[in-house]
C-alpha atoms as a PDB file:
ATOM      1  CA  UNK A   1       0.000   0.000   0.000  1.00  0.00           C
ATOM      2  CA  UNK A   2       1.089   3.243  -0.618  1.00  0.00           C
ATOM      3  CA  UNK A   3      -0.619   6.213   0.688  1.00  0.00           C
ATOM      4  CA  UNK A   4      -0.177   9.847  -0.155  1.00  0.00           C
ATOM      5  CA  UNK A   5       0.714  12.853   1.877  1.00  0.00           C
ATOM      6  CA  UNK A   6      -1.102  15.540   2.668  1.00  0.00           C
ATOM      7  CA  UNK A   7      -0.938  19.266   1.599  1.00  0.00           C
ATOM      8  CA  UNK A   8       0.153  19.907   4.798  1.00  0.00           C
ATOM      9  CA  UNK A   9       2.906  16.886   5.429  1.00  0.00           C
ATOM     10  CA  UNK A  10       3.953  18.402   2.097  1.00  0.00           C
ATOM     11  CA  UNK A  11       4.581  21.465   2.932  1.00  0.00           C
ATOM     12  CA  UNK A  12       6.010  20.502   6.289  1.00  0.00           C
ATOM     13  CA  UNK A  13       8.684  18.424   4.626  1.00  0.00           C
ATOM     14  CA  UNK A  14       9.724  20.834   1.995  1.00  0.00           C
ATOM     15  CA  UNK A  15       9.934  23.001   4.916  1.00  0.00           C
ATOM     16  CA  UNK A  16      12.475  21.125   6.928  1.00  0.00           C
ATOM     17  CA  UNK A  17      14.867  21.162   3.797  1.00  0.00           C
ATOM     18  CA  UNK A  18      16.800  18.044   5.495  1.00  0.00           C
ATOM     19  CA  UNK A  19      14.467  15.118   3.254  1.00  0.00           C
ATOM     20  CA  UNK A  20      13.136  13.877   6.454  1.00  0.00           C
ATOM     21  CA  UNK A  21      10.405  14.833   8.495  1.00  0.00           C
ATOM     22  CA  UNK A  22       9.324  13.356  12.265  1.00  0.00           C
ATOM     23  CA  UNK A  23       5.887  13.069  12.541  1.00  0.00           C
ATOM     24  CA  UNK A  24       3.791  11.650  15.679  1.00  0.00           C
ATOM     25  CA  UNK A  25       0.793   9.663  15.400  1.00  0.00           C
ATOM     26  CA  UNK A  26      -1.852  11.083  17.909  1.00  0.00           C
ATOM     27  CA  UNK A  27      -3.473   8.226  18.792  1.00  0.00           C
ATOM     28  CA  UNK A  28      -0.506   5.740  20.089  1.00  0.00           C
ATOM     29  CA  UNK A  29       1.561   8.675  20.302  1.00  0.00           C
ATOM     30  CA  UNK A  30       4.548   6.649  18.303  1.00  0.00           C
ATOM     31  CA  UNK A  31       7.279   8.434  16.367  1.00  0.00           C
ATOM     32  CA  UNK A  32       7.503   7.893  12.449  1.00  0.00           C
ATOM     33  CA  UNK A  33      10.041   9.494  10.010  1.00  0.00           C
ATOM     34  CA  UNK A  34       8.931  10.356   6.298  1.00  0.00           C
ATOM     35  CA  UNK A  35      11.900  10.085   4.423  1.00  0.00           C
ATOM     36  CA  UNK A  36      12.762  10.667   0.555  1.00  0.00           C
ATOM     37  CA  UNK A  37      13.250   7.121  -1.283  1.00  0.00           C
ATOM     38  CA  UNK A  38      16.998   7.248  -2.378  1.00  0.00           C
ATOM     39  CA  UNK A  39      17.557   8.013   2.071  1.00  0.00           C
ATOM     40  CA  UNK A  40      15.560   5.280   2.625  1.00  0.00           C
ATOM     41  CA  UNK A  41      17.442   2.901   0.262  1.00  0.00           C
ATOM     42  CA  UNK A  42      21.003   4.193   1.245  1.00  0.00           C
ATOM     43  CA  UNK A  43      20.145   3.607   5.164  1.00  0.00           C
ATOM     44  CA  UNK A  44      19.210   0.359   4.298  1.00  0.00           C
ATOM     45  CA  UNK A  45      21.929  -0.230   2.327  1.00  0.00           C
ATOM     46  CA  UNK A  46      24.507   0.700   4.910  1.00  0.00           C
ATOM     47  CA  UNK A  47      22.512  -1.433   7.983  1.00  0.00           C
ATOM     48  CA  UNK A  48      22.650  -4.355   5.396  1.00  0.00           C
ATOM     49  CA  UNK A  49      26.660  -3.514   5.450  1.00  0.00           C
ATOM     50  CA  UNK A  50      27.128  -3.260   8.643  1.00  0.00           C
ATOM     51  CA  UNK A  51      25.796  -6.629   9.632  1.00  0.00           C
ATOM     52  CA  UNK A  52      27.428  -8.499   6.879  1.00  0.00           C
ATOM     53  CA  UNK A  53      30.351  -6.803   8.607  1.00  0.00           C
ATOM     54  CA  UNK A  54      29.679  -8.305  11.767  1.00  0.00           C
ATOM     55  CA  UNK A  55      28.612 -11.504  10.615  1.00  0.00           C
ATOM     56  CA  UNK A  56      31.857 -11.992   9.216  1.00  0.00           C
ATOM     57  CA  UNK A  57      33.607 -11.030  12.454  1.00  0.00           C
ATOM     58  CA  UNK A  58      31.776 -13.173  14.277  1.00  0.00           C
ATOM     59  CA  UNK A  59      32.183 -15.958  11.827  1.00  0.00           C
ATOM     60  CA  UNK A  60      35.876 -15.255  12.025  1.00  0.00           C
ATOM     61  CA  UNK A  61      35.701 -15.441  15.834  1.00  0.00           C
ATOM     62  CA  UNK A  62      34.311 -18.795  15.756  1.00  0.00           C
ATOM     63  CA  UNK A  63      37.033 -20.196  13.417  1.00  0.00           C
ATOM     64  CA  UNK A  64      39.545 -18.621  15.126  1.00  0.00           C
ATOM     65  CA  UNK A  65      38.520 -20.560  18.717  1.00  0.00           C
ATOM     66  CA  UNK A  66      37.931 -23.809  16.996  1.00  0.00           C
ATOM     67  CA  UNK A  67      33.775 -23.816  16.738  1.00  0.00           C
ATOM     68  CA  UNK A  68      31.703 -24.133  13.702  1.00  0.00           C
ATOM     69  CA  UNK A  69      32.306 -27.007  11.186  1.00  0.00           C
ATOM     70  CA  UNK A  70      34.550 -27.497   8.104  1.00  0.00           C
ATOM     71  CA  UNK A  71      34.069 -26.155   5.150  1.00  0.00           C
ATOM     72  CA  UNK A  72      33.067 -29.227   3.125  1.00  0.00           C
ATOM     73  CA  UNK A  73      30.789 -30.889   5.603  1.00  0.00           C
ATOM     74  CA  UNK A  74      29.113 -27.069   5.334  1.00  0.00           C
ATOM     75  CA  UNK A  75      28.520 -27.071   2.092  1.00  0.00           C
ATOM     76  CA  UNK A  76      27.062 -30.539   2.814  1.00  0.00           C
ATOM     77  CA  UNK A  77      24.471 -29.477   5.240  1.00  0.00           C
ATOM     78  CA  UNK A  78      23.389 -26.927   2.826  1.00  0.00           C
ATOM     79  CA  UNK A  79      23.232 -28.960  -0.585  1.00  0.00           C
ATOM     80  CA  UNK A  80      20.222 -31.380   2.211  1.00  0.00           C
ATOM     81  CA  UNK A  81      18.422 -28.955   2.966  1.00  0.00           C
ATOM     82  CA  UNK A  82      18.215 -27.216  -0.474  1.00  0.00           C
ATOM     83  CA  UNK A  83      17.529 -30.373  -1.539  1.00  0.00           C
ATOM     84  CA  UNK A  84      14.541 -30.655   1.283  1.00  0.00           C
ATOM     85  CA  UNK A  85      13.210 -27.283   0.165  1.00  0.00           C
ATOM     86  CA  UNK A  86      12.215 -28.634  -3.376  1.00  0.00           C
ATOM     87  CA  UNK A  87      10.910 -31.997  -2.237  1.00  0.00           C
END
């Protein structure tokens, strides 16, 4: 769903000439931000980086003190339960 602004959330957004506007909701009194697309998409972008990031660190952590599995018995594990997926 996509729903469109108002004249006045417009207005209030071109007014804050930052591309983001905080807006409340009256009734559960929550917090939202209205943000321009290509904002949106970079955050995301970045978060997606940045837990990739530690992923990896963590994954390296784990090798590095001997948990996990090897490589090939990985691989393995995955190739079942692809497998499992289409059956």
């Amino acid at each position: 769903m996509t729903a469109k602004l108002t004249k006045e959330l417009t207005a209030a957004l071109l007014a804050t000439g930052a591309g983001e506007l905080e807006v409340v909701d009256p009734e559960t009194q929550r917090t939202y931000f209205v943000v321009d697309a290509d904002i949106h998409r970079q955050a995301m972008d970045a978060l997606c980086r940045q837990q990739d990031r530690q992923a990896i660190a963590q994954g390296i952590t784990e090798m590095e003190a001997g948990e996990g599995i090897p490589v090939e018995e990985a691989r393995e594990l995955a190739r079942e339960r692809l497998l499992a997926r289409e059956q």
